[in-house]
PDB file of N, CA and C in Angstrom:
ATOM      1  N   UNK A   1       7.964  -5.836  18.363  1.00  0.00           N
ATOM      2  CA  UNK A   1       7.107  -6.875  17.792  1.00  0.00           C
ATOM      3  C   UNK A   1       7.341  -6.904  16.285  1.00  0.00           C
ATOM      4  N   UNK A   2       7.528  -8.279  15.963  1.00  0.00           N
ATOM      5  CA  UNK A   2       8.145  -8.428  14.374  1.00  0.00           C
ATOM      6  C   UNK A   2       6.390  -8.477  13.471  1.00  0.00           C
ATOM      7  N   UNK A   3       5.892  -7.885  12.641  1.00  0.00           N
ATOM      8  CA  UNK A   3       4.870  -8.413  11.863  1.00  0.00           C
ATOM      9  C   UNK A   3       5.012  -8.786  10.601  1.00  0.00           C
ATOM     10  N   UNK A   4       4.989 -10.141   9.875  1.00  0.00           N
ATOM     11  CA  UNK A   4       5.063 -10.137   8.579  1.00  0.00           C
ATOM     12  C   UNK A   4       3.997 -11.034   8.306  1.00  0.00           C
ATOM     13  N   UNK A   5       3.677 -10.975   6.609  1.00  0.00           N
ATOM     14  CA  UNK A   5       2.538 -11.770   5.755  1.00  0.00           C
ATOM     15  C   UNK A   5       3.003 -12.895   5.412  1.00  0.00           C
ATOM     16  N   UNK A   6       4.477 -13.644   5.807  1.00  0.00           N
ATOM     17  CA  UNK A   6       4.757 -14.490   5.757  1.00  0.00           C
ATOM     18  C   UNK A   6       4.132 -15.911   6.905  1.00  0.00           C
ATOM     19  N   UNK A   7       4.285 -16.844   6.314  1.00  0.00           N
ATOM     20  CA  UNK A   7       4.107 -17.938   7.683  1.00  0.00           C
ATOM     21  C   UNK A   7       5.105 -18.674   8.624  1.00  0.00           C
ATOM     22  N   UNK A   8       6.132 -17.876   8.315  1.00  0.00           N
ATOM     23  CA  UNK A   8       7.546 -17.995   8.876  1.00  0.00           C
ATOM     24  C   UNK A   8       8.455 -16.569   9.009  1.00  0.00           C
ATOM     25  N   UNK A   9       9.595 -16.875   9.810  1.00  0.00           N
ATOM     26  CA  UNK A   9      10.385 -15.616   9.598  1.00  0.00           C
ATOM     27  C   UNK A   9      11.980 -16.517   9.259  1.00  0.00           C
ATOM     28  N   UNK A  10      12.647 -15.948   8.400  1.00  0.00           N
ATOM     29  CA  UNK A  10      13.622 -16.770   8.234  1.00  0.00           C
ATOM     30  C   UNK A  10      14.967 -16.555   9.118  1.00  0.00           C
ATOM     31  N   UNK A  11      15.177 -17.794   9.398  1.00  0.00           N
ATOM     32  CA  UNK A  11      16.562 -18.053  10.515  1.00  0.00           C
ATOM     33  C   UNK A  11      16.055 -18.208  12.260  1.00  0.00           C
ATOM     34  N   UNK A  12      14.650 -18.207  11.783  1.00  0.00           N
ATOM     35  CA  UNK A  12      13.802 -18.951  13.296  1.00  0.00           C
ATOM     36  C   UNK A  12      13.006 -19.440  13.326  1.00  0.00           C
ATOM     37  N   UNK A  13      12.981 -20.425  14.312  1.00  0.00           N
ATOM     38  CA  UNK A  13      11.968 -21.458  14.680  1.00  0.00           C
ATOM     39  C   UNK A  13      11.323 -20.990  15.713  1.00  0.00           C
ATOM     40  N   UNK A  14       9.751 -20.917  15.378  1.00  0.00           N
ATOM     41  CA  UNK A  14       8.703 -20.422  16.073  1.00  0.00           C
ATOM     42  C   UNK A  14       7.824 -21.760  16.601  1.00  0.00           C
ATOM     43  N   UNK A  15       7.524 -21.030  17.798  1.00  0.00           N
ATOM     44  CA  UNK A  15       6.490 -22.028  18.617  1.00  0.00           C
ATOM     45  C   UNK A  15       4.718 -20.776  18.188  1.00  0.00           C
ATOM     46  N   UNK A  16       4.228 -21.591  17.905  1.00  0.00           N
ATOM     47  CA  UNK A  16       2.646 -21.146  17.632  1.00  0.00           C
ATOM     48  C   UNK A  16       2.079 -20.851  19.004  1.00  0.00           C
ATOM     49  N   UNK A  17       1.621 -19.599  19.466  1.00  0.00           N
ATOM     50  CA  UNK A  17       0.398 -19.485  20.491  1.00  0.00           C
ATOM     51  C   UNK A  17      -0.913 -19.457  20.138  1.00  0.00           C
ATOM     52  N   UNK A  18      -1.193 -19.178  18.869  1.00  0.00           N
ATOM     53  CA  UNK A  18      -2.609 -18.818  18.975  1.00  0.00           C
ATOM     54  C   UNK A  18      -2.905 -17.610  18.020  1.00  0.00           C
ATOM     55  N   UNK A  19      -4.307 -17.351  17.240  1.00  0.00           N
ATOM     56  CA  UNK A  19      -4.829 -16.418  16.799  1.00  0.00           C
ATOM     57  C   UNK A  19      -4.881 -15.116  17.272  1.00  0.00           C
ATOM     58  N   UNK A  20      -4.414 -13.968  16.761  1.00  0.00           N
ATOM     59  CA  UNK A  20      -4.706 -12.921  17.437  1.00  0.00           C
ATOM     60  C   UNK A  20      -5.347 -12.057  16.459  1.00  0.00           C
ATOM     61  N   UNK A  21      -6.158 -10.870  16.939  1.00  0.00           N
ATOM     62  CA  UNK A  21      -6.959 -10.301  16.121  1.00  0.00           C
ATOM     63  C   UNK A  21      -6.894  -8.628  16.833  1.00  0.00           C
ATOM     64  N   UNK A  22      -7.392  -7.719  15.842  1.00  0.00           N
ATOM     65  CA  UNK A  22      -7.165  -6.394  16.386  1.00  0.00           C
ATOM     66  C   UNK A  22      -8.863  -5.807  15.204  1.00  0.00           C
ATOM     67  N   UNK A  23      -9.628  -4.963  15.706  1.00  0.00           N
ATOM     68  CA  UNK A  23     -10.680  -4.513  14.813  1.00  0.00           C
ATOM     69  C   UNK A  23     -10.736  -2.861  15.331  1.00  0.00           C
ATOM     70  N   UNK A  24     -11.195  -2.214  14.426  1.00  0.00           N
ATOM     71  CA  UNK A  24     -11.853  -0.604  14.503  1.00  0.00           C
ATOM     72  C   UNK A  24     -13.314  -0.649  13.534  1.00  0.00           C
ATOM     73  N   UNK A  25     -14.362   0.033  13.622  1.00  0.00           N
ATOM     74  CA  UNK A  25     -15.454   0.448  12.927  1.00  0.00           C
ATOM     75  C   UNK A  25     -15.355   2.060  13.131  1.00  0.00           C
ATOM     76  N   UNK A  26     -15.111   2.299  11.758  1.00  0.00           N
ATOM     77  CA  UNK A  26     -15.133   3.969  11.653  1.00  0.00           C
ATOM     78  C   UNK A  26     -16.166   4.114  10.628  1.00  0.00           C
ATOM     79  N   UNK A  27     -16.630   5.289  11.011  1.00  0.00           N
ATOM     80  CA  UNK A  27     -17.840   5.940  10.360  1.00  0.00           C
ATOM     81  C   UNK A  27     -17.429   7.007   9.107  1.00  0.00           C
ATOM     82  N   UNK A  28     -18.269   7.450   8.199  1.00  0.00           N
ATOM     83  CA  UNK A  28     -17.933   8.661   7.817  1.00  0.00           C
ATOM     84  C   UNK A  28     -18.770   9.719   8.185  1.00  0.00           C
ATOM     85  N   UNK A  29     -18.015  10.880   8.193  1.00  0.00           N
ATOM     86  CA  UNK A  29     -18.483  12.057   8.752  1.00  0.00           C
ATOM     87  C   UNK A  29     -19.108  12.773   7.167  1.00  0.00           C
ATOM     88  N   UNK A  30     -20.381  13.475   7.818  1.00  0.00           N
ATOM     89  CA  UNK A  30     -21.545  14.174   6.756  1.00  0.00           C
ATOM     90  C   UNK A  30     -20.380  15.221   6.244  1.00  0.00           C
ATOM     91  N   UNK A  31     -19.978  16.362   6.704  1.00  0.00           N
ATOM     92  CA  UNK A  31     -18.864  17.018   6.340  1.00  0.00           C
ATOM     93  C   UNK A  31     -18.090  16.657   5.466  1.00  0.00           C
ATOM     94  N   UNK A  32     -17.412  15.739   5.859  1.00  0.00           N
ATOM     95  CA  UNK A  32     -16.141  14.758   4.785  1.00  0.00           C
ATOM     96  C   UNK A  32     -17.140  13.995   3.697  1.00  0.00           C
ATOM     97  N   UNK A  33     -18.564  13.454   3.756  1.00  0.00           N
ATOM     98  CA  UNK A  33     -19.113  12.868   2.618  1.00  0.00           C
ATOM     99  C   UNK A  33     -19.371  14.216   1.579  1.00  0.00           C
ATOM    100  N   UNK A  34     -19.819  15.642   1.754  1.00  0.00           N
ATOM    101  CA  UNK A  34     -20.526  16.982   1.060  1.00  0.00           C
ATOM    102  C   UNK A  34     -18.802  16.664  -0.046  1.00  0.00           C
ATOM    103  N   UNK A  35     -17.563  16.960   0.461  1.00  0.00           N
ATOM    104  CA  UNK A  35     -16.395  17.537   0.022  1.00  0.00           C
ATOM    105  C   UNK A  35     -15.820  16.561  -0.221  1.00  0.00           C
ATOM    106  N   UNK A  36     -16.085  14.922   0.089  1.00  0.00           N
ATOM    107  CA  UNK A  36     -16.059  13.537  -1.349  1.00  0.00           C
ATOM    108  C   UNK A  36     -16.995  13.544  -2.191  1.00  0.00           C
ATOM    109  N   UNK A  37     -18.509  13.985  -1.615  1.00  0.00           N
ATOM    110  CA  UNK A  37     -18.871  13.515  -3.026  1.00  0.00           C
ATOM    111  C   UNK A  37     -18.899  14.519  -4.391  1.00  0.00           C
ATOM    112  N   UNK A  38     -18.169  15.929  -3.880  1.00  0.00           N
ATOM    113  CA  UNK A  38     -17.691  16.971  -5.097  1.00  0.00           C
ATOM    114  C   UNK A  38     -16.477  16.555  -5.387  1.00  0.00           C
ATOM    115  N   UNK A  39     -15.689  15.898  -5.013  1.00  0.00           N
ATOM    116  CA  UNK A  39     -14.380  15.401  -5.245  1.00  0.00           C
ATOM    117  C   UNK A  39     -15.328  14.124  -6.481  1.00  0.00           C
ATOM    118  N   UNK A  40     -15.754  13.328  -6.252  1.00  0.00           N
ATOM    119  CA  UNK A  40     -15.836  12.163  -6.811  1.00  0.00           C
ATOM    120  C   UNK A  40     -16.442  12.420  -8.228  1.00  0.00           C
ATOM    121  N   UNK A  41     -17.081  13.825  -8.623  1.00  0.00           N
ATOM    122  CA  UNK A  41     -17.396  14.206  -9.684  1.00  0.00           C
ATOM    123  C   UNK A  41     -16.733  14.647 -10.619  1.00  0.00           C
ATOM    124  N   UNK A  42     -15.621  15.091 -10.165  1.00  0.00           N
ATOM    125  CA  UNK A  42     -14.324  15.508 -11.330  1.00  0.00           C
ATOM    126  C   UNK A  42     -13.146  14.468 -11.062  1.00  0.00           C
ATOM    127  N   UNK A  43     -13.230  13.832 -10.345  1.00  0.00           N
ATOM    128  CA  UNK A  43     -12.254  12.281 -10.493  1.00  0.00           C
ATOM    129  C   UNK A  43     -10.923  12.484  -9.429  1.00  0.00           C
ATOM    130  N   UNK A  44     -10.106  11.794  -8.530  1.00  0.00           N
ATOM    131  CA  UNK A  44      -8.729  11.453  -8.731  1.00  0.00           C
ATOM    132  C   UNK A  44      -9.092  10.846  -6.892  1.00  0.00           C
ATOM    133  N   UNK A  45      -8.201  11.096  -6.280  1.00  0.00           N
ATOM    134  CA  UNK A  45      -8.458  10.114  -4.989  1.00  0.00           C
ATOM    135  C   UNK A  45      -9.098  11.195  -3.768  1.00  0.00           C
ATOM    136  N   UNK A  46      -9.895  10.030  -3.158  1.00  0.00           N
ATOM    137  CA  UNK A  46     -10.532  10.612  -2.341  1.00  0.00           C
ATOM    138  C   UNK A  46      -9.529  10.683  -0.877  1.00  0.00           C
ATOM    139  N   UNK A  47      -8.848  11.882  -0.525  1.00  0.00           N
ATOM    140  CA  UNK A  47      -7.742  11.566   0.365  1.00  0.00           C
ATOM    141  C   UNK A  47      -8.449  11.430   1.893  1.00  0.00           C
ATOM    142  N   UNK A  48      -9.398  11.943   2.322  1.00  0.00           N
ATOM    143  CA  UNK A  48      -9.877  12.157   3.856  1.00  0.00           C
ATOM    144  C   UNK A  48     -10.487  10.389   4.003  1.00  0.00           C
ATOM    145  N   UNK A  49     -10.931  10.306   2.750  1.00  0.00           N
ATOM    146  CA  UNK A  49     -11.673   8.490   3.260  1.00  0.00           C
ATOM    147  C   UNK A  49      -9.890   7.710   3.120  1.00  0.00           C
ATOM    148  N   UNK A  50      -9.235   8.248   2.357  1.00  0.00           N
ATOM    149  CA  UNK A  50      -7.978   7.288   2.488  1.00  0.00           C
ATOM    150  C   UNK A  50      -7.161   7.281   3.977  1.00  0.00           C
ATOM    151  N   UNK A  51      -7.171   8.409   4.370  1.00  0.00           N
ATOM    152  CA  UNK A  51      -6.688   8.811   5.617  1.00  0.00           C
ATOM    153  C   UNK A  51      -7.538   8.070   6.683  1.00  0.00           C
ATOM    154  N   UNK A  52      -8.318   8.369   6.609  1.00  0.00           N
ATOM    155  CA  UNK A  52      -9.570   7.173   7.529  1.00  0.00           C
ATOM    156  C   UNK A  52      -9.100   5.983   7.993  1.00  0.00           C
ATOM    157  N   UNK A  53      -8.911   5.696   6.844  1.00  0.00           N
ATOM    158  CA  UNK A  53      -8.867   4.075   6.147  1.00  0.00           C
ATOM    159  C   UNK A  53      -7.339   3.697   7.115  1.00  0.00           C
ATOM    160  N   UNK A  54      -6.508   4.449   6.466  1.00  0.00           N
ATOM    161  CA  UNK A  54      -5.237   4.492   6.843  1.00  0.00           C
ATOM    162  C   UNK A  54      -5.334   4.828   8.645  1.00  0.00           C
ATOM    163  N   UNK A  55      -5.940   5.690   8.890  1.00  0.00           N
ATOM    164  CA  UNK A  55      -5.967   5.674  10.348  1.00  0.00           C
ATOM    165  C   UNK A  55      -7.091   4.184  10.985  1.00  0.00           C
ATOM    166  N   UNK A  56      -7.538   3.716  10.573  1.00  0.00           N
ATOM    167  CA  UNK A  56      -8.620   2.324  11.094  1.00  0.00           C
ATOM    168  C   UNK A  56      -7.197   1.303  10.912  1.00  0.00           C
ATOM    169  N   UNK A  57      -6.600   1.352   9.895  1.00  0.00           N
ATOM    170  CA  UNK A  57      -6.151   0.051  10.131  1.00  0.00           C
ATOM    171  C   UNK A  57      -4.612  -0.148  10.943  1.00  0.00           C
ATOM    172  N   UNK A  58      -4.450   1.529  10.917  1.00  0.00           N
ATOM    173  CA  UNK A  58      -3.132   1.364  12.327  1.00  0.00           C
ATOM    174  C   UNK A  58      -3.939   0.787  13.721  1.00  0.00           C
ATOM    175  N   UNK A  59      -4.856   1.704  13.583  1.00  0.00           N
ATOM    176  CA  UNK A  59      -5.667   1.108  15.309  1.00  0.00           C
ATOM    177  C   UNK A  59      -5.669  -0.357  15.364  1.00  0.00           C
ATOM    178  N   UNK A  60      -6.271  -0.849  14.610  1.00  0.00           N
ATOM    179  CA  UNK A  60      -6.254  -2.475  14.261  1.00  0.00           C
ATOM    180  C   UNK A  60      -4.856  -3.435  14.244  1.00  0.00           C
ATOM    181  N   UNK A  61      -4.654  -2.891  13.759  1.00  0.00           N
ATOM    182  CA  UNK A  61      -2.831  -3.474  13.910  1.00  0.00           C
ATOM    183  C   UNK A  61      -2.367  -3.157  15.103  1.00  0.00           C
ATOM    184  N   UNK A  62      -2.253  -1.634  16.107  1.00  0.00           N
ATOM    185  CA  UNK A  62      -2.254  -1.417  17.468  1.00  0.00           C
ATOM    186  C   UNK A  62      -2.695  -2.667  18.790  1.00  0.00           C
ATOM    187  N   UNK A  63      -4.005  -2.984  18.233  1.00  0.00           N
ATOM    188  CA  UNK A  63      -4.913  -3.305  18.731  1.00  0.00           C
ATOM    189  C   UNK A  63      -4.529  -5.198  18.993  1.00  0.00           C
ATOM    190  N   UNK A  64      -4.148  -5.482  18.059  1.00  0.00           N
ATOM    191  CA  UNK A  64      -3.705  -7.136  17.335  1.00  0.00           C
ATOM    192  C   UNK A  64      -2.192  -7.054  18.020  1.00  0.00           C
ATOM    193  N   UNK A  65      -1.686  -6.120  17.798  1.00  0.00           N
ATOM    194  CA  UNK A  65       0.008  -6.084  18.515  1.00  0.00           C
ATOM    195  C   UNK A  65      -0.041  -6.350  20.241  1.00  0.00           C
ATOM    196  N   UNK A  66      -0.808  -5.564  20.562  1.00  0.00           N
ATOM    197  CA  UNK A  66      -1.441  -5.587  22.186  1.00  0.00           C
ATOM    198  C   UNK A  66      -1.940  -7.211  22.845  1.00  0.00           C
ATOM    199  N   UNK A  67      -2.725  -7.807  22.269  1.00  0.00           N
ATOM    200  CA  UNK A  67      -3.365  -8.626  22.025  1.00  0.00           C
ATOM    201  C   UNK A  67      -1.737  -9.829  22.409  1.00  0.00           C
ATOM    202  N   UNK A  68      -1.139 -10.061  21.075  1.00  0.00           N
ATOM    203  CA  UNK A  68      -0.330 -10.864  21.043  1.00  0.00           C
ATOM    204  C   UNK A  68       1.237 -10.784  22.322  1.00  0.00           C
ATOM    205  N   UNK A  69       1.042  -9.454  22.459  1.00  0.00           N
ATOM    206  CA  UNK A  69       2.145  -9.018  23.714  1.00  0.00           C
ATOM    207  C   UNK A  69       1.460  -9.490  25.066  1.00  0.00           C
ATOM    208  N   UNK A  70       0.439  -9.355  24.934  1.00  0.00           N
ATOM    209  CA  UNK A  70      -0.509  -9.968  26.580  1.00  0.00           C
ATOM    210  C   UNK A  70      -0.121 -11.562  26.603  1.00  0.00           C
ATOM    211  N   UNK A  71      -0.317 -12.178  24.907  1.00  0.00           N
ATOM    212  CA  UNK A  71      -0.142 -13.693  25.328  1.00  0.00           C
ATOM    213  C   UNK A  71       1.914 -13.965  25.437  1.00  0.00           C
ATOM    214  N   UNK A  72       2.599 -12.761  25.554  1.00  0.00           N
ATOM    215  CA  UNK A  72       3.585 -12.904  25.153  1.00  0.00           C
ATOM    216  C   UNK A  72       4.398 -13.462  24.635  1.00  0.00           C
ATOM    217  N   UNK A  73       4.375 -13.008  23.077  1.00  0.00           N
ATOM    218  CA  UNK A  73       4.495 -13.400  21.645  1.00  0.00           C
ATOM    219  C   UNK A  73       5.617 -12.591  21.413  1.00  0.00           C
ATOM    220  N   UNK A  74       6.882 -12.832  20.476  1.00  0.00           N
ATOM    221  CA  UNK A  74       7.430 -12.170  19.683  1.00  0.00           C
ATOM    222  C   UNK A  74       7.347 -11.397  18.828  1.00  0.00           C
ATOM    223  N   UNK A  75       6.287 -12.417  18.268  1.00  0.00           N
ATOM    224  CA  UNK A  75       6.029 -11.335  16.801  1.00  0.00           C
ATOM    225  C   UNK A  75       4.827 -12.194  16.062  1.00  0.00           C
ATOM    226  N   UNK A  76       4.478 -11.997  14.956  1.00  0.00           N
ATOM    227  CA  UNK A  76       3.013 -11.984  14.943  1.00  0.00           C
ATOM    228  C   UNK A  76       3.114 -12.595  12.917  1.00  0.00           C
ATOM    229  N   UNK A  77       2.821 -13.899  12.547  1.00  0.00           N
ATOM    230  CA  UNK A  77       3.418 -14.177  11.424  1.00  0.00           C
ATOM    231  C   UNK A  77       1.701 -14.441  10.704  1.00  0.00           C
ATOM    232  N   UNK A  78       2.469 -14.362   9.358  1.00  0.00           N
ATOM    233  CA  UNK A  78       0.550 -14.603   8.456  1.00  0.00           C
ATOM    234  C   UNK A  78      -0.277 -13.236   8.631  1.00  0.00           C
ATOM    235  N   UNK A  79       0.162 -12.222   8.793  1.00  0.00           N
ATOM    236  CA  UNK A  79      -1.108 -10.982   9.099  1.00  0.00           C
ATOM    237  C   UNK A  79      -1.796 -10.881   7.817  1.00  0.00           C
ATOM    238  N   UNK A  80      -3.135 -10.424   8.034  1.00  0.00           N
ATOM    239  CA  UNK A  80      -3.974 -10.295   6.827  1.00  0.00           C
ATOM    240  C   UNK A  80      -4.539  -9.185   7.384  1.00  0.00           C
ATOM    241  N   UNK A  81      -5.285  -8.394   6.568  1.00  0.00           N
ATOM    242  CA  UNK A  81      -6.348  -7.143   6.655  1.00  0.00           C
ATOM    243  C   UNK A  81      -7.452  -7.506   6.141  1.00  0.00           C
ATOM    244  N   UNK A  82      -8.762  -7.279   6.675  1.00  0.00           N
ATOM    245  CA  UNK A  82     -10.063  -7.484   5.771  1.00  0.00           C
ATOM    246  C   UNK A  82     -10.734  -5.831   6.030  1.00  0.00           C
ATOM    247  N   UNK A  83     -11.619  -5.945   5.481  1.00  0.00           N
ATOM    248  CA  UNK A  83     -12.803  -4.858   6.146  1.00  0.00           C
ATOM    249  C   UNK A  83     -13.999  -5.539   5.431  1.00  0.00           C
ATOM    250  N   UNK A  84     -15.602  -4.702   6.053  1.00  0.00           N
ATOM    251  CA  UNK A  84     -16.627  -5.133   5.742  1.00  0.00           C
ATOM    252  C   UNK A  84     -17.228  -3.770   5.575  1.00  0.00           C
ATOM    253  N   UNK A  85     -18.571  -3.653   5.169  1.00  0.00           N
ATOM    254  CA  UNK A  85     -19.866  -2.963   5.605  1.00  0.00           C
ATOM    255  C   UNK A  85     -20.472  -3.152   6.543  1.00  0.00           C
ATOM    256  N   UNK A  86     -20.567  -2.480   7.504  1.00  0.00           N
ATOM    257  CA  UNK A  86     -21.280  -3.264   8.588  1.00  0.00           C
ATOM    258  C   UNK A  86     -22.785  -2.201   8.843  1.00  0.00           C
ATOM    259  N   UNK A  87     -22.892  -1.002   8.057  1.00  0.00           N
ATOM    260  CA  UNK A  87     -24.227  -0.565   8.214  1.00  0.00           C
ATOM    261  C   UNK A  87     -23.852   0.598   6.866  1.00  0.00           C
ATOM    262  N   UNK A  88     -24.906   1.418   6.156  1.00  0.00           N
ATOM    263  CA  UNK A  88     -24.719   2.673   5.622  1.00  0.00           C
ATOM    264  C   UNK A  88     -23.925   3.524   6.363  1.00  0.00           C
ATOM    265  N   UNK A  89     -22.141   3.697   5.750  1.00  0.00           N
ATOM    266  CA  UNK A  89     -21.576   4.847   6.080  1.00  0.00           C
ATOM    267  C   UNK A  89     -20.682   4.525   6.877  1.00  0.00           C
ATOM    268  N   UNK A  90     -20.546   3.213   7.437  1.00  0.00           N
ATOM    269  CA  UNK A  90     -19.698   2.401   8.259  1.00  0.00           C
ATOM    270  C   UNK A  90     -19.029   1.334   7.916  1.00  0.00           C
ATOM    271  N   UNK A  91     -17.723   1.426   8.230  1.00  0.00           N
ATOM    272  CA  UNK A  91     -16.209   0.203   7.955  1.00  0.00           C
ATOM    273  C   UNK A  91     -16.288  -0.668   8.854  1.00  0.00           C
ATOM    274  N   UNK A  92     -15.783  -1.571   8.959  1.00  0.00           N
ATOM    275  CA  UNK A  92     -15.086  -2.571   9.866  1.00  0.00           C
ATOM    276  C   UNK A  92     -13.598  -2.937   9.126  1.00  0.00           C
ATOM    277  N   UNK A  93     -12.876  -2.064   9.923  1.00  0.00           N
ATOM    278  CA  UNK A  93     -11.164  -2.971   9.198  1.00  0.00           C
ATOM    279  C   UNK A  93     -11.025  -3.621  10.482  1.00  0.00           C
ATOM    280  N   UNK A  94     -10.147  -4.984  10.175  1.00  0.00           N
ATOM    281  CA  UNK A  94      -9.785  -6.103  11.201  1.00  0.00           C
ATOM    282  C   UNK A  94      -8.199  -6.673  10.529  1.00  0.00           C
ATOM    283  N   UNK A  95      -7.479  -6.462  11.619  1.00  0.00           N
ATOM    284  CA  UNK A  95      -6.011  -7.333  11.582  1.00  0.00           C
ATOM    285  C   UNK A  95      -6.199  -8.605  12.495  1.00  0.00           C
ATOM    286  N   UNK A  96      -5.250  -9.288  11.577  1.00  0.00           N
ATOM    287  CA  UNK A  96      -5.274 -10.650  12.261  1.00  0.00           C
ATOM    288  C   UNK A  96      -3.957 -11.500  11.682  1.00  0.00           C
ATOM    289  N   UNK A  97      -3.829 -12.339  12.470  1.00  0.00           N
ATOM    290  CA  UNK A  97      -2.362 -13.326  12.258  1.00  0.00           C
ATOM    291  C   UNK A  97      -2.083 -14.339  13.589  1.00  0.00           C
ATOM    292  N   UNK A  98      -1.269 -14.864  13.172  1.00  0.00           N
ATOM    293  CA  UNK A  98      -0.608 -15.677  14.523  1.00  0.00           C
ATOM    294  C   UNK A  98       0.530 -15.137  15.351  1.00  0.00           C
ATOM    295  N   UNK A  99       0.351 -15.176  16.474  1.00  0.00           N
ATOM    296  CA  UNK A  99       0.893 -14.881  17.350  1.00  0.00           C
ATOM    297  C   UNK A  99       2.408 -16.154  17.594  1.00  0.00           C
ATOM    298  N   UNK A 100       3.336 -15.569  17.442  1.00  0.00           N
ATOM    299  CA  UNK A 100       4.692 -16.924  18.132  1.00  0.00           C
ATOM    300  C   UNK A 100       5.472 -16.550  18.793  1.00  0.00           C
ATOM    301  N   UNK A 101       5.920 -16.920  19.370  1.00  0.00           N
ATOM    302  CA  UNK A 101       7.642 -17.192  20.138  1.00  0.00           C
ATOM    303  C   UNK A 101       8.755 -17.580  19.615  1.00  0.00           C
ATOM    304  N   UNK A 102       9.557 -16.877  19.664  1.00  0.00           N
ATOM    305  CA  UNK A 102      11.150 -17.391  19.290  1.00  0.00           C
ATOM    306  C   UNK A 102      11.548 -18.687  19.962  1.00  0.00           C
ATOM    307  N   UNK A 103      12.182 -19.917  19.552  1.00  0.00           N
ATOM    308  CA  UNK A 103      12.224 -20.362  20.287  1.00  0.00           C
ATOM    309  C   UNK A 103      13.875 -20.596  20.630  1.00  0.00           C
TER     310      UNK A 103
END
């Protein structure tokens, strides 16, 4: 499966199927908040929330790849990433793009 942030891929003509989308909501763990928030007092990156982060939005992309192989798609053009807040202590990352065909 091809993914790019482009709205094309060059040297093919794509037929459009449709929106596809992939989401995770990860939490943080009390443990990992005690040993960020002593990290966040003397400064530099917080690596366990980056790793998180980094692990939510493979699932999501997993998740969006799956998605577009069911409608059987080539490859998947326009992807974007968002996330939200969706409560105290909780993410929402979401992939999304169009799903096409080679034609």
């Amino acid at each position: 499966m091809i993914l790019v942030n482009t709205e094309y891929i060059t040297g093919r003509e794509l037929e459009m199927l449709g929106l596809v989308q992939g989401s995770t909501i990860q939490a943080k763990n009390i443990g990992r908040d005690i040993t960020q928030a002593l990290k966040s007092i003397v400064g530099g990156e917080l690596e366990s929330y980056t790793d998180m982060m980094n692990q939510a939005r493979a699932l999501a992309t997993q998740r969006m790849t799956q998605q577009a192989e069911a409608m059987g798609a080539d490859a998947i053009v326009a992807v974007r990433y968002a996330s939200s807040t969706v409560m105290e202590g909780a993410a929402e990352i979401i992939a999304y793009g169009t799903a096409v065909k080679f034609r």
